[in-house]
PDB file of N, CA and C in Angstrom:
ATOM      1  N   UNK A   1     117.262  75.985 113.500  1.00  0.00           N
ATOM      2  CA  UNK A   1     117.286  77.167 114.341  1.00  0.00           C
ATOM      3  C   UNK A   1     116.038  77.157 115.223  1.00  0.00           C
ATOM      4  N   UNK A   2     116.089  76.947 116.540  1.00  0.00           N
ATOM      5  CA  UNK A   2     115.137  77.453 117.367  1.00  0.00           C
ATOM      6  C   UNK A   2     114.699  78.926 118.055  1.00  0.00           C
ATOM      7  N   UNK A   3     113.485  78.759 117.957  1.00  0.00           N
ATOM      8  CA  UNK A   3     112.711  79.989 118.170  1.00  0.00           C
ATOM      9  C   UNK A   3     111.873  80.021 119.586  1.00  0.00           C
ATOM     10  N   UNK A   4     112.429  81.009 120.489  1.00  0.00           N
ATOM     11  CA  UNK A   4     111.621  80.786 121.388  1.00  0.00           C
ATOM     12  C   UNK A   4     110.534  82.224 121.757  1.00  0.00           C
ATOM     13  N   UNK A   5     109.182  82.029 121.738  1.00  0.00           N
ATOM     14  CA  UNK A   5     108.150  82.754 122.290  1.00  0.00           C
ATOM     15  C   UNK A   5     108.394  83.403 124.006  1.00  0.00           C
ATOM     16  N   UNK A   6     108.776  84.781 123.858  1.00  0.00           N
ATOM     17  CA  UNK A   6     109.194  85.544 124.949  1.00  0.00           C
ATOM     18  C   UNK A   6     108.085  86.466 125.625  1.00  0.00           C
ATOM     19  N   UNK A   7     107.624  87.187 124.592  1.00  0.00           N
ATOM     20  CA  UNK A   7     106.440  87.850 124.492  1.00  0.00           C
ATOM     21  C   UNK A   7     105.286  87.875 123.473  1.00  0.00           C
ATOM     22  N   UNK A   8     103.818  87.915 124.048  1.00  0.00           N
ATOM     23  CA  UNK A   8     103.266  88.292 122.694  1.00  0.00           C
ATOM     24  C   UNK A   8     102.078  89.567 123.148  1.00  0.00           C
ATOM     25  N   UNK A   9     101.832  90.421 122.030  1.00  0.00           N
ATOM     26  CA  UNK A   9     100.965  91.075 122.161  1.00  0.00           C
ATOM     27  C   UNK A   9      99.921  91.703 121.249  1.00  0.00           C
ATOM     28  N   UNK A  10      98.465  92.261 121.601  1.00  0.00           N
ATOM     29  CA  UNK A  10      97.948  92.461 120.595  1.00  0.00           C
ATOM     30  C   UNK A  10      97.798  94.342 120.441  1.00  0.00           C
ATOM     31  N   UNK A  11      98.204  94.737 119.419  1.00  0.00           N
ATOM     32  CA  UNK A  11      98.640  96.077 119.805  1.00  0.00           C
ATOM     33  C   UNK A  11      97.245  96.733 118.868  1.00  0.00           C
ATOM     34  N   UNK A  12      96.652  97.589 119.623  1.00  0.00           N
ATOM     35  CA  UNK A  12      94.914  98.518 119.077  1.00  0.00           C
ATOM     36  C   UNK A  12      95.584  99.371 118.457  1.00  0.00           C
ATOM     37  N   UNK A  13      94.704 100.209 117.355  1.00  0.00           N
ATOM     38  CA  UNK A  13      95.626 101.617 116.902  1.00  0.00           C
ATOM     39  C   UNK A  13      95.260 102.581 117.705  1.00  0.00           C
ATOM     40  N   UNK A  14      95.980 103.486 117.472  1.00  0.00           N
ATOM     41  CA  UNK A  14      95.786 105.022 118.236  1.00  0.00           C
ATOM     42  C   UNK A  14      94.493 105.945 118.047  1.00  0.00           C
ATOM     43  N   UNK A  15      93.730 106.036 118.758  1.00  0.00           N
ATOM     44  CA  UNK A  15      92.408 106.474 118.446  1.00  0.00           C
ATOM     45  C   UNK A  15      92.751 107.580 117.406  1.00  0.00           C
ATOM     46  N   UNK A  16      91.364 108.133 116.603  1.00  0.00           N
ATOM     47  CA  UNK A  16      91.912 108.743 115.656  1.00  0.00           C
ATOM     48  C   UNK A  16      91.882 110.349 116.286  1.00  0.00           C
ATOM     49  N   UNK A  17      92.432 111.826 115.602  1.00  0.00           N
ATOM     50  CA  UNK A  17      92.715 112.870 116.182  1.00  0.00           C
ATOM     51  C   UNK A  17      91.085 113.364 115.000  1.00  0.00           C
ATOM     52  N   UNK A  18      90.833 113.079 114.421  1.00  0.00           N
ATOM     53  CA  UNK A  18      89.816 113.541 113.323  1.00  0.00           C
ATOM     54  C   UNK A  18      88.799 112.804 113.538  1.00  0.00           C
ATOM     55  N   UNK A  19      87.825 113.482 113.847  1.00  0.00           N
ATOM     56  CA  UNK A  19      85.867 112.963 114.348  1.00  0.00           C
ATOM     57  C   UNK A  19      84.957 112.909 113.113  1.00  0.00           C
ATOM     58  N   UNK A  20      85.447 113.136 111.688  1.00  0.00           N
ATOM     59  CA  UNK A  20      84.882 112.489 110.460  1.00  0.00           C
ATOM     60  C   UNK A  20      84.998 111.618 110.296  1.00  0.00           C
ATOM     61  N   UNK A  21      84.447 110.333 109.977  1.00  0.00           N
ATOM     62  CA  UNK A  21      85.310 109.022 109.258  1.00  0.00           C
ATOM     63  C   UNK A  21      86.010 108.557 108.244  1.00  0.00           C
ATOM     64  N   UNK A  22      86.913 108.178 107.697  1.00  0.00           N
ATOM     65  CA  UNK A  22      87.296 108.319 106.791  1.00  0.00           C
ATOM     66  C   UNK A  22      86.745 107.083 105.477  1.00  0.00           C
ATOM     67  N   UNK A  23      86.854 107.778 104.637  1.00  0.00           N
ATOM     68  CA  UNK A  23      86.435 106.982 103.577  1.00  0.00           C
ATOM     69  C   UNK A  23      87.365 106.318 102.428  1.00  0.00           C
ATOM     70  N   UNK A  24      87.608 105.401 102.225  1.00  0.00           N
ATOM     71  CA  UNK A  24      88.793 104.908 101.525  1.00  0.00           C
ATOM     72  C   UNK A  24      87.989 103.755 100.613  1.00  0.00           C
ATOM     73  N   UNK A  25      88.655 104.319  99.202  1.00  0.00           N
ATOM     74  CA  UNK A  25      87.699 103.521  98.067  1.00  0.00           C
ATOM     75  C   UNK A  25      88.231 102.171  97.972  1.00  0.00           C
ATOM     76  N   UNK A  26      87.639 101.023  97.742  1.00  0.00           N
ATOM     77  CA  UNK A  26      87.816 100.031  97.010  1.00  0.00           C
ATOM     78  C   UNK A  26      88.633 100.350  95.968  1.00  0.00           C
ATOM     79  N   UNK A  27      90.056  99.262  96.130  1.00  0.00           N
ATOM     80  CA  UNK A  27      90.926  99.216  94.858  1.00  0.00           C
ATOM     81  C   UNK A  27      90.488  97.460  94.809  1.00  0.00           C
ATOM     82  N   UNK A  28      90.877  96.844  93.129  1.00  0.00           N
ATOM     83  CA  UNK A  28      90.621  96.342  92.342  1.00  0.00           C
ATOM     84  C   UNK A  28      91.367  94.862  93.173  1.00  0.00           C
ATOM     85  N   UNK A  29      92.577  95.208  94.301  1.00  0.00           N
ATOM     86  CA  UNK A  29      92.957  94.019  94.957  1.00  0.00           C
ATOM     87  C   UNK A  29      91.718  93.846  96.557  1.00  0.00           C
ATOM     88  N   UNK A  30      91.182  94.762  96.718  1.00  0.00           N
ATOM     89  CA  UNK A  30      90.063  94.824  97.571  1.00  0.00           C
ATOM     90  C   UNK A  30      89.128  93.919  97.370  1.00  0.00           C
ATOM     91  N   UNK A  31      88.486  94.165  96.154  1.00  0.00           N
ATOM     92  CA  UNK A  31      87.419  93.182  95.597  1.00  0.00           C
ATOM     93  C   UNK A  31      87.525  92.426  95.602  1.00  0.00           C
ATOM     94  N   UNK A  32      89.105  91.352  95.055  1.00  0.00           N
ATOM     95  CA  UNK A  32      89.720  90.263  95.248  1.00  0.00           C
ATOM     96  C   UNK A  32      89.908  89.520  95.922  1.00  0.00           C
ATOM     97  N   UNK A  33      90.444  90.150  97.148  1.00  0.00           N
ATOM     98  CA  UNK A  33      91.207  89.722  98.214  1.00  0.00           C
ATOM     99  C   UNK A  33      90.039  88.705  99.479  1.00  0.00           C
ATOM    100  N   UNK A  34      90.497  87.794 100.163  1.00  0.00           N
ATOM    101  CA  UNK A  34      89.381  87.118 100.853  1.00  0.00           C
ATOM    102  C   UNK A  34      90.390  88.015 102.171  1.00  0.00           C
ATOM    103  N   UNK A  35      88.896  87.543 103.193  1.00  0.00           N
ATOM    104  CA  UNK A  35      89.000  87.516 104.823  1.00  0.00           C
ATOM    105  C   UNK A  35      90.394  86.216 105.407  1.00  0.00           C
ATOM    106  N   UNK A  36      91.617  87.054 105.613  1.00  0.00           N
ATOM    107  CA  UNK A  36      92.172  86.429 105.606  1.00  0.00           C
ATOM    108  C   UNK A  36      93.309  86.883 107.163  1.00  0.00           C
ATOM    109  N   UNK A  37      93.566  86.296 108.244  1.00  0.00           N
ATOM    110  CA  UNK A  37      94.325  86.976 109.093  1.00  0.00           C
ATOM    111  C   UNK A  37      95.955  86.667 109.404  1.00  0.00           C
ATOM    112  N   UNK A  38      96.518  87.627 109.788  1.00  0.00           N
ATOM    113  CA  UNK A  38      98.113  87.252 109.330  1.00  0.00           C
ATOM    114  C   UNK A  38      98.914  87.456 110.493  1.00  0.00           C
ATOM    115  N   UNK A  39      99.671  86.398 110.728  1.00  0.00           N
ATOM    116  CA  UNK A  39     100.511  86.722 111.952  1.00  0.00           C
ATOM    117  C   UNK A  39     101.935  87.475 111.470  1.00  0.00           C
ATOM    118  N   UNK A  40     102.382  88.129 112.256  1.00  0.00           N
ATOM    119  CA  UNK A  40     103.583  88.725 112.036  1.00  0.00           C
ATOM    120  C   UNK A  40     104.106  88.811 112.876  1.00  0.00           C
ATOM    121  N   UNK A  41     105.767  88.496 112.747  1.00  0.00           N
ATOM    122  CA  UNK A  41     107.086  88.570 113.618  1.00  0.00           C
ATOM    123  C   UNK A  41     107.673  89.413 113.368  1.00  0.00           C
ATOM    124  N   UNK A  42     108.465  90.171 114.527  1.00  0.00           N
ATOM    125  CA  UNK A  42     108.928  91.522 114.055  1.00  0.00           C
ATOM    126  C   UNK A  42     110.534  90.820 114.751  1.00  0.00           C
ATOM    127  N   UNK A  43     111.677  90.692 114.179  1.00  0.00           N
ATOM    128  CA  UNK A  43     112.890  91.247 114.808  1.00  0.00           C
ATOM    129  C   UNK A  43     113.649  91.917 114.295  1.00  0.00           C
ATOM    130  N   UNK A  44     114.356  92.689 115.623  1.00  0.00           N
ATOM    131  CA  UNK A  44     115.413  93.271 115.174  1.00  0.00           C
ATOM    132  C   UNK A  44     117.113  93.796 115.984  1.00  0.00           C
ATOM    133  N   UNK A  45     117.608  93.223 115.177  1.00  0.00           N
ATOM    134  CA  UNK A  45     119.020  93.214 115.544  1.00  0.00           C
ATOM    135  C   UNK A  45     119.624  95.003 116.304  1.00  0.00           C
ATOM    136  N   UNK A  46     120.290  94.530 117.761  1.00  0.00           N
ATOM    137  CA  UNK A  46     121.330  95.695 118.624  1.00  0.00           C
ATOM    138  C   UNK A  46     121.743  96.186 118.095  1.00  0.00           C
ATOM    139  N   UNK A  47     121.699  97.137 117.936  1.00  0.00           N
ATOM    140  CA  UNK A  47     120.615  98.615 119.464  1.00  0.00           C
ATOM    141  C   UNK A  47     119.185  98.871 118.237  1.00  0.00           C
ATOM    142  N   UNK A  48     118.696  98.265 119.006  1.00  0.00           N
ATOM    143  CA  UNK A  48     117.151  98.736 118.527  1.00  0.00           C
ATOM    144  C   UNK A  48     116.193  99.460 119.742  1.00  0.00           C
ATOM    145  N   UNK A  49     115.262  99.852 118.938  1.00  0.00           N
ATOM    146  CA  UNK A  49     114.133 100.524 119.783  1.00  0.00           C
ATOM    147  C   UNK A  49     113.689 100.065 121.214  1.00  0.00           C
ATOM    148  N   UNK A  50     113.282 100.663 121.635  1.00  0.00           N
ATOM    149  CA  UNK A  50     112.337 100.141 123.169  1.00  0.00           C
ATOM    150  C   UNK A  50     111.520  99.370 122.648  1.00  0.00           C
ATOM    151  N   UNK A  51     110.941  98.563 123.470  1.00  0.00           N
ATOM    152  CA  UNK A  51     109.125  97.389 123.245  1.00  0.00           C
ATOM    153  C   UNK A  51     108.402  98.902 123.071  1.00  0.00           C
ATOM    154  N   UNK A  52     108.469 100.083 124.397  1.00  0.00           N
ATOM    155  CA  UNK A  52     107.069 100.912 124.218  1.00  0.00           C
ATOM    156  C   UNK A  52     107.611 101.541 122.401  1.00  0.00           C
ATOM    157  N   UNK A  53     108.328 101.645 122.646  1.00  0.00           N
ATOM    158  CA  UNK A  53     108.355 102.749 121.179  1.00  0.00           C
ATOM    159  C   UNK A  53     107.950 101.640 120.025  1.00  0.00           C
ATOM    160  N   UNK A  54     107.981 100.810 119.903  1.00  0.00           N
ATOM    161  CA  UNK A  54     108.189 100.050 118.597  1.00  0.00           C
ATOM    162  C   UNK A  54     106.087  99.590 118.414  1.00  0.00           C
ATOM    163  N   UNK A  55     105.403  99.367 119.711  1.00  0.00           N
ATOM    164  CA  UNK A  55     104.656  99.089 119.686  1.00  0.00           C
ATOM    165  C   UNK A  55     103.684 100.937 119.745  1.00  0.00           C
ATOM    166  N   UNK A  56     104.018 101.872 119.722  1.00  0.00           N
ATOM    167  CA  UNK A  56     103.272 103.008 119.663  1.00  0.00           C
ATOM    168  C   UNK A  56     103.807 103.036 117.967  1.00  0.00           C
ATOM    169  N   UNK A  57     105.473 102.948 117.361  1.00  0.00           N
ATOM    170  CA  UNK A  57     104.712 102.955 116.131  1.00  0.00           C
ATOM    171  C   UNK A  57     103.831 101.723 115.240  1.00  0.00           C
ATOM    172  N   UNK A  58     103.679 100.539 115.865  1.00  0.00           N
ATOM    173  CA  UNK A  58     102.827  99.797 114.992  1.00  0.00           C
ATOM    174  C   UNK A  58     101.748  99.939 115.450  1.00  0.00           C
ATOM    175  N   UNK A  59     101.208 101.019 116.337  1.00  0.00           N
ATOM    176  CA  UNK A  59      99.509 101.153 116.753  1.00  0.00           C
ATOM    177  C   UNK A  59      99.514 102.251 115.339  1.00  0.00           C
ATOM    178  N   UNK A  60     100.504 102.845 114.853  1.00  0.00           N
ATOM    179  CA  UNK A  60      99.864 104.397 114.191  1.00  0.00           C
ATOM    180  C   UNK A  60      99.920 104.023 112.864  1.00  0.00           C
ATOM    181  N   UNK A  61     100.075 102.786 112.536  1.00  0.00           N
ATOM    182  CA  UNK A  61     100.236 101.872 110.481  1.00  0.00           C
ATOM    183  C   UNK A  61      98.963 101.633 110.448  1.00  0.00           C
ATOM    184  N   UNK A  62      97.660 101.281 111.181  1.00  0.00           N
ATOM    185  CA  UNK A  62      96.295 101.319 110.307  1.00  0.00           C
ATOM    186  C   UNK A  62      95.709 102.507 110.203  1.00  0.00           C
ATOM    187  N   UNK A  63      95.949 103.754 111.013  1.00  0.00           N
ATOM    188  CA  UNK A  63      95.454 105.047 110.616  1.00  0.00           C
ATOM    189  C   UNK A  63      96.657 105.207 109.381  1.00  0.00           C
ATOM    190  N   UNK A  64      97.340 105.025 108.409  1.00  0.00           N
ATOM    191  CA  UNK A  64      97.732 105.651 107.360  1.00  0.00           C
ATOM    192  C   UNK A  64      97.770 104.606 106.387  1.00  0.00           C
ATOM    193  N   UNK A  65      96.813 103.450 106.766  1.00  0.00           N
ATOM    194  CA  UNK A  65      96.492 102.075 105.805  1.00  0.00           C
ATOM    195  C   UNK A  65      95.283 101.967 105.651  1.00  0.00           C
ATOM    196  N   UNK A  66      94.721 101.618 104.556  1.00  0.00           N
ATOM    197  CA  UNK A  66      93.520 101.183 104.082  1.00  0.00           C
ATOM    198  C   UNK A  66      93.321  99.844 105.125  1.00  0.00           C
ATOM    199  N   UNK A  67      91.982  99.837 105.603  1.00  0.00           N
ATOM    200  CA  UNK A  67      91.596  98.546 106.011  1.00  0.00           C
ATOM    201  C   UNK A  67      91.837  97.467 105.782  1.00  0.00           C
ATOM    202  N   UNK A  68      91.701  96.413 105.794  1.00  0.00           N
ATOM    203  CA  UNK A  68      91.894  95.191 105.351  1.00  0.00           C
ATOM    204  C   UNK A  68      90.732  94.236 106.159  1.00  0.00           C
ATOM    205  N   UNK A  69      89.644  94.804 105.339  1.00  0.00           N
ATOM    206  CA  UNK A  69      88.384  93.796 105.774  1.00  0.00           C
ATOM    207  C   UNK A  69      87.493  93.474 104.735  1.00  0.00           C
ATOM    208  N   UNK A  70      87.159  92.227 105.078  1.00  0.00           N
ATOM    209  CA  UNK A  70      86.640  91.647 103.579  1.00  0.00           C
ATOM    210  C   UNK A  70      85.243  92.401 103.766  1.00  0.00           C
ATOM    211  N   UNK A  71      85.179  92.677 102.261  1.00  0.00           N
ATOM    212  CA  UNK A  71      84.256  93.878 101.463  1.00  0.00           C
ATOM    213  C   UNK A  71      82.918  93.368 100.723  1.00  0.00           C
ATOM    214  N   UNK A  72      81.839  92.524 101.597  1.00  0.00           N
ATOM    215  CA  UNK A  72      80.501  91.569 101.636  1.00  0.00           C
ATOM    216  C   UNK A  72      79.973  92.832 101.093  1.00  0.00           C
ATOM    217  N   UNK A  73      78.800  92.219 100.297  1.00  0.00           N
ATOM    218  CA  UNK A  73      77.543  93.168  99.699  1.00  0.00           C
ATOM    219  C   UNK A  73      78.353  94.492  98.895  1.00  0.00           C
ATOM    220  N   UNK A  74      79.223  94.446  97.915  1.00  0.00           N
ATOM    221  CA  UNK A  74      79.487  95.068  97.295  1.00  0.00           C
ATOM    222  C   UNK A  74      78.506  95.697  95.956  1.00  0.00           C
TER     223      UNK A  74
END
């Protein structure tokens, strides 16, 4: 099966609506886990979403996700 590269993009999250920072504890796969970066393919089969809609909701998944940055000087 061939795959052909149509578009690519790098999508920022949505600035946040809250001017505290948030603080999110170390879980036990945190400590673990190395600096590691991941590509991801998204498809999806007619009638799907718009490009804008699909990419405004994958800007708004790291404001309701824990980081994923390796956790030096623990």
């Amino acid at each position: 099966m061939a795959v052909e590269l149509i578009r690519t993009s790098i999508i920022k999250p949505t600035p946040s609506t809250s001017t505290e920072p948030k603080l999110v504890p170390l879980t036990l796969f945190d400590r673990a886990a190395f600096d590691l970066h991941v590509a991801s393919l998204y498809a999806f089969l007619p009638p799907n979403p718009s490009n804008d809609s699909l990419k405004l909701g994958l800007s708004r998944i790291p404001l309701t996700s824990p980081p994923c940055r390796p956790h030096h000087n623990r």
